[in-house]
N, C-alpha and C. Protein backbone atom coordinates (compact mmCIF):
# COMPACT_ATOMS: atom_id res chain seq x y z
N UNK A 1 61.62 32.62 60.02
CA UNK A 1 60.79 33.60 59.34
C UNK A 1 59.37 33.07 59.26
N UNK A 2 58.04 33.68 59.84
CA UNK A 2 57.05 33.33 59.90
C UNK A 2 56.21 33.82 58.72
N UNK A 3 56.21 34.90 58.51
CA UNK A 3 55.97 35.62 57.23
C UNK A 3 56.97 35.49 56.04
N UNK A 4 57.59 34.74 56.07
CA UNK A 4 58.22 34.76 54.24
C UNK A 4 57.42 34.52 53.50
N UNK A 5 56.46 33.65 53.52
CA UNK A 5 55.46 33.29 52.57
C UNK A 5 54.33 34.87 52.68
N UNK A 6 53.75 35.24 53.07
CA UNK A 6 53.36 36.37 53.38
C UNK A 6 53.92 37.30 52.16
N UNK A 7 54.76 37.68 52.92
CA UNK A 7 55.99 38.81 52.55
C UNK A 7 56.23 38.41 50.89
N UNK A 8 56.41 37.31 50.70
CA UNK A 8 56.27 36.72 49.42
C UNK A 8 55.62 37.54 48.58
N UNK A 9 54.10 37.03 48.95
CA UNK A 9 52.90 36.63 48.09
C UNK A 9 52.53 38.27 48.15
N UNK A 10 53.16 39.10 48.64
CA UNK A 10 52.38 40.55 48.71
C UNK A 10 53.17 41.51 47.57
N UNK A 11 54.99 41.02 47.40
CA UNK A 11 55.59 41.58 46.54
C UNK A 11 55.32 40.93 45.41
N UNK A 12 54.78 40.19 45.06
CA UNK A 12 54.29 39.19 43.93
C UNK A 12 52.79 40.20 43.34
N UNK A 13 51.96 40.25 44.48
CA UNK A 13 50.77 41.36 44.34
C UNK A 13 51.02 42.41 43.63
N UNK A 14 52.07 43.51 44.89
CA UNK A 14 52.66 44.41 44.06
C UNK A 14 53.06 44.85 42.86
N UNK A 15 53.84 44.03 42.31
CA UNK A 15 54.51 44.16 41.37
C UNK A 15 53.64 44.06 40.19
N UNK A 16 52.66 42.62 40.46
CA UNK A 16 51.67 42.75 39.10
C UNK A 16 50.35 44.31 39.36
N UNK A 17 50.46 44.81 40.56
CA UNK A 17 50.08 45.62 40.33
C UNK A 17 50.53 47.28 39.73
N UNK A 18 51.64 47.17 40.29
CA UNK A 18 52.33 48.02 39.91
C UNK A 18 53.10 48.27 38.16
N UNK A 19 52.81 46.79 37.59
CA UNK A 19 53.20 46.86 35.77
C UNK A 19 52.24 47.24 35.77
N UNK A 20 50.60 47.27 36.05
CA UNK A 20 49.74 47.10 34.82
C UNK A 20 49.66 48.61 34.92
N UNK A 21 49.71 49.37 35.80
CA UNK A 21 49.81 51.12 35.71
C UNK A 21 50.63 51.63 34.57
N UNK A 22 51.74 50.59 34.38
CA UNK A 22 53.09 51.65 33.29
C UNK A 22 52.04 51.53 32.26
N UNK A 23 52.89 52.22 31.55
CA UNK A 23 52.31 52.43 30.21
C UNK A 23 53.10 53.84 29.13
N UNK A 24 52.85 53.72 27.72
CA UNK A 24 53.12 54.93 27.03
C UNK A 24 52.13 56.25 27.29
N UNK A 25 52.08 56.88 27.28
CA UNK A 25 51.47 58.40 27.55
C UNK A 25 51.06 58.70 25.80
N UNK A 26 51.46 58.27 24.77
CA UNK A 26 51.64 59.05 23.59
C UNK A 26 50.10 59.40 22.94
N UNK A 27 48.90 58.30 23.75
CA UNK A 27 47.69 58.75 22.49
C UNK A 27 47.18 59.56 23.76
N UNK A 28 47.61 59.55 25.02
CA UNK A 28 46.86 60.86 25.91
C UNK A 28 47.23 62.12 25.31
N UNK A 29 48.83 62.47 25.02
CA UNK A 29 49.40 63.60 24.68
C UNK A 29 48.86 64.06 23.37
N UNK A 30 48.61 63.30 22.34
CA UNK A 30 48.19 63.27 21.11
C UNK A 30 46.54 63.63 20.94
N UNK A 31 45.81 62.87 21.93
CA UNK A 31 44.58 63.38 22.40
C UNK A 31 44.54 65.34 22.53
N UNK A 32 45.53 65.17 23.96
CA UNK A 32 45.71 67.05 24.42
C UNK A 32 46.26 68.06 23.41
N UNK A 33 47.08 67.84 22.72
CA UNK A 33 47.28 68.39 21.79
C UNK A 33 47.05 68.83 20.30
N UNK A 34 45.72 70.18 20.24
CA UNK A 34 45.41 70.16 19.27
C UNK A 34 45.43 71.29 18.24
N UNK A 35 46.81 72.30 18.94
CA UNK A 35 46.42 73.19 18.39
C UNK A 35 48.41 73.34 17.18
N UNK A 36 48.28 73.65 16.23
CA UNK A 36 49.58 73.05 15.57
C UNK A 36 50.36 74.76 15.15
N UNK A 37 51.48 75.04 15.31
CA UNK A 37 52.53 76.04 14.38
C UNK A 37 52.35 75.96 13.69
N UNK A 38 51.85 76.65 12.44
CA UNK A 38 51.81 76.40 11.16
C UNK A 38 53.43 76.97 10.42
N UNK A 39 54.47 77.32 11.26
CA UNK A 39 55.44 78.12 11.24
C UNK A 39 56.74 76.49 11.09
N UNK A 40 56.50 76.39 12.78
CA UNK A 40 57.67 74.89 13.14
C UNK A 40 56.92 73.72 13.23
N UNK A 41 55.42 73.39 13.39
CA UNK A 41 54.73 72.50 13.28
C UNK A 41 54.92 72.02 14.91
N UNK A 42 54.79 72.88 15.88
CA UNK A 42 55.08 72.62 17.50
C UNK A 42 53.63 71.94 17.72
N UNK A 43 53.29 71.28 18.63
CA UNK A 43 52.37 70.74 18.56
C UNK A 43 51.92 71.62 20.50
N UNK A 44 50.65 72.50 20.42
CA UNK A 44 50.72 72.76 21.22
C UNK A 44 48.99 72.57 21.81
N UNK A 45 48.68 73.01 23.12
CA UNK A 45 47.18 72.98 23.82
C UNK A 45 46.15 73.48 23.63
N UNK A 46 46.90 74.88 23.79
CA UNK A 46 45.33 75.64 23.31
C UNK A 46 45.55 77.02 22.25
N UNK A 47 45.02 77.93 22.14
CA UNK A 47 45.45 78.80 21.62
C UNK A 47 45.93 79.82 22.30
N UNK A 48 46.12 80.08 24.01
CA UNK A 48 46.69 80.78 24.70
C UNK A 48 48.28 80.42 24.37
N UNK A 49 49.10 78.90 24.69
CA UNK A 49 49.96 78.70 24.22
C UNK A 49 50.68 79.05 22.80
N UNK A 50 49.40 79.25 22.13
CA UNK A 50 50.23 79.37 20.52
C UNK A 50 50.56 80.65 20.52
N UNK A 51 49.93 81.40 20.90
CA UNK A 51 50.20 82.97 21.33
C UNK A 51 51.54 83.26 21.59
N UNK A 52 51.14 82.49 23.01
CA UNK A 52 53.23 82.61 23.85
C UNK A 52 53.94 82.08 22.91
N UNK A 53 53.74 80.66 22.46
CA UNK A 53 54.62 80.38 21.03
C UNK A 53 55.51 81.36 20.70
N UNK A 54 54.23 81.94 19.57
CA UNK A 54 54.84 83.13 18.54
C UNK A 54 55.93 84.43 18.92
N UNK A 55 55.30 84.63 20.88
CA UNK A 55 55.98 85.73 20.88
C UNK A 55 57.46 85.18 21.29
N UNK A 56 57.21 83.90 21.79
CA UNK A 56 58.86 83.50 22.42
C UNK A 56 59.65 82.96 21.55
N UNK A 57 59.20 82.23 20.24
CA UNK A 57 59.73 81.55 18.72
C UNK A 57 59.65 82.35 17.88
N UNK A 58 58.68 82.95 17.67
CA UNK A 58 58.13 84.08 16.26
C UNK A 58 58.16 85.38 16.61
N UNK A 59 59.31 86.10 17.29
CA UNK A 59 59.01 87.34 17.68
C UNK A 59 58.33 88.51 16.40
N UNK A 60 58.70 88.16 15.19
CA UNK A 60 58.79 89.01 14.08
C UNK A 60 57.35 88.30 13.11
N UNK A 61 56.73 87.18 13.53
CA UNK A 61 55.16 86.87 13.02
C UNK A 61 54.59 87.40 13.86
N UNK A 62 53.61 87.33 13.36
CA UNK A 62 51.72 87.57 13.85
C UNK A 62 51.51 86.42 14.18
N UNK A 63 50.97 85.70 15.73
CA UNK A 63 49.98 84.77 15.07
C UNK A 63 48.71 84.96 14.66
N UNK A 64 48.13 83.19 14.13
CA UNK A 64 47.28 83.47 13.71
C UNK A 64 45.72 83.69 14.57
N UNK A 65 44.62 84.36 13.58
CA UNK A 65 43.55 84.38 14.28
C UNK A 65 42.66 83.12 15.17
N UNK A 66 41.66 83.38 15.71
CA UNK A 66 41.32 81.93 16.79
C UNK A 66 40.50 81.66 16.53
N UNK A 67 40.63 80.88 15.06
CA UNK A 67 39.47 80.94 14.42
C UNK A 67 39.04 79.43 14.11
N UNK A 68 39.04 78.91 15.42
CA UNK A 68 38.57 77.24 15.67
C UNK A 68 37.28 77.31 16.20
């Protein structure tokens, strides 16, 4: 094997490159999400979503006005 050392030293690369990408997602999602149910407390995007919300969870509420 002429390249084992090679072949080595590249999955060694890899790999530390490939941990430092993982990560939790939770303060991106927490960032995107700002608009709240005041009903189930759904945590949703914008106020187009809260809309669909209501009509697909809350068929029998109103939501509320868009008044952000």
């Amino acid at each position: 094997m002429t390249r084992g050392k090679q072949k080595i030293e590249a999955q060694r690369k890899n790999a530390e490159k490939n941990q430092k990408s993982k990560g939790s997602q939770f303060e991106a999602r927490a960032v995107a999400l700002k608009v709240i149910c005041p009903i189930c407390k759904a945590q949703l995007a914008n106020q187009n979503q809260l809309n669909d919300h209501y009509s697909s969870k809350h068929p029998k509420e109103k939501p509320p006005s868009n008044s952000e």
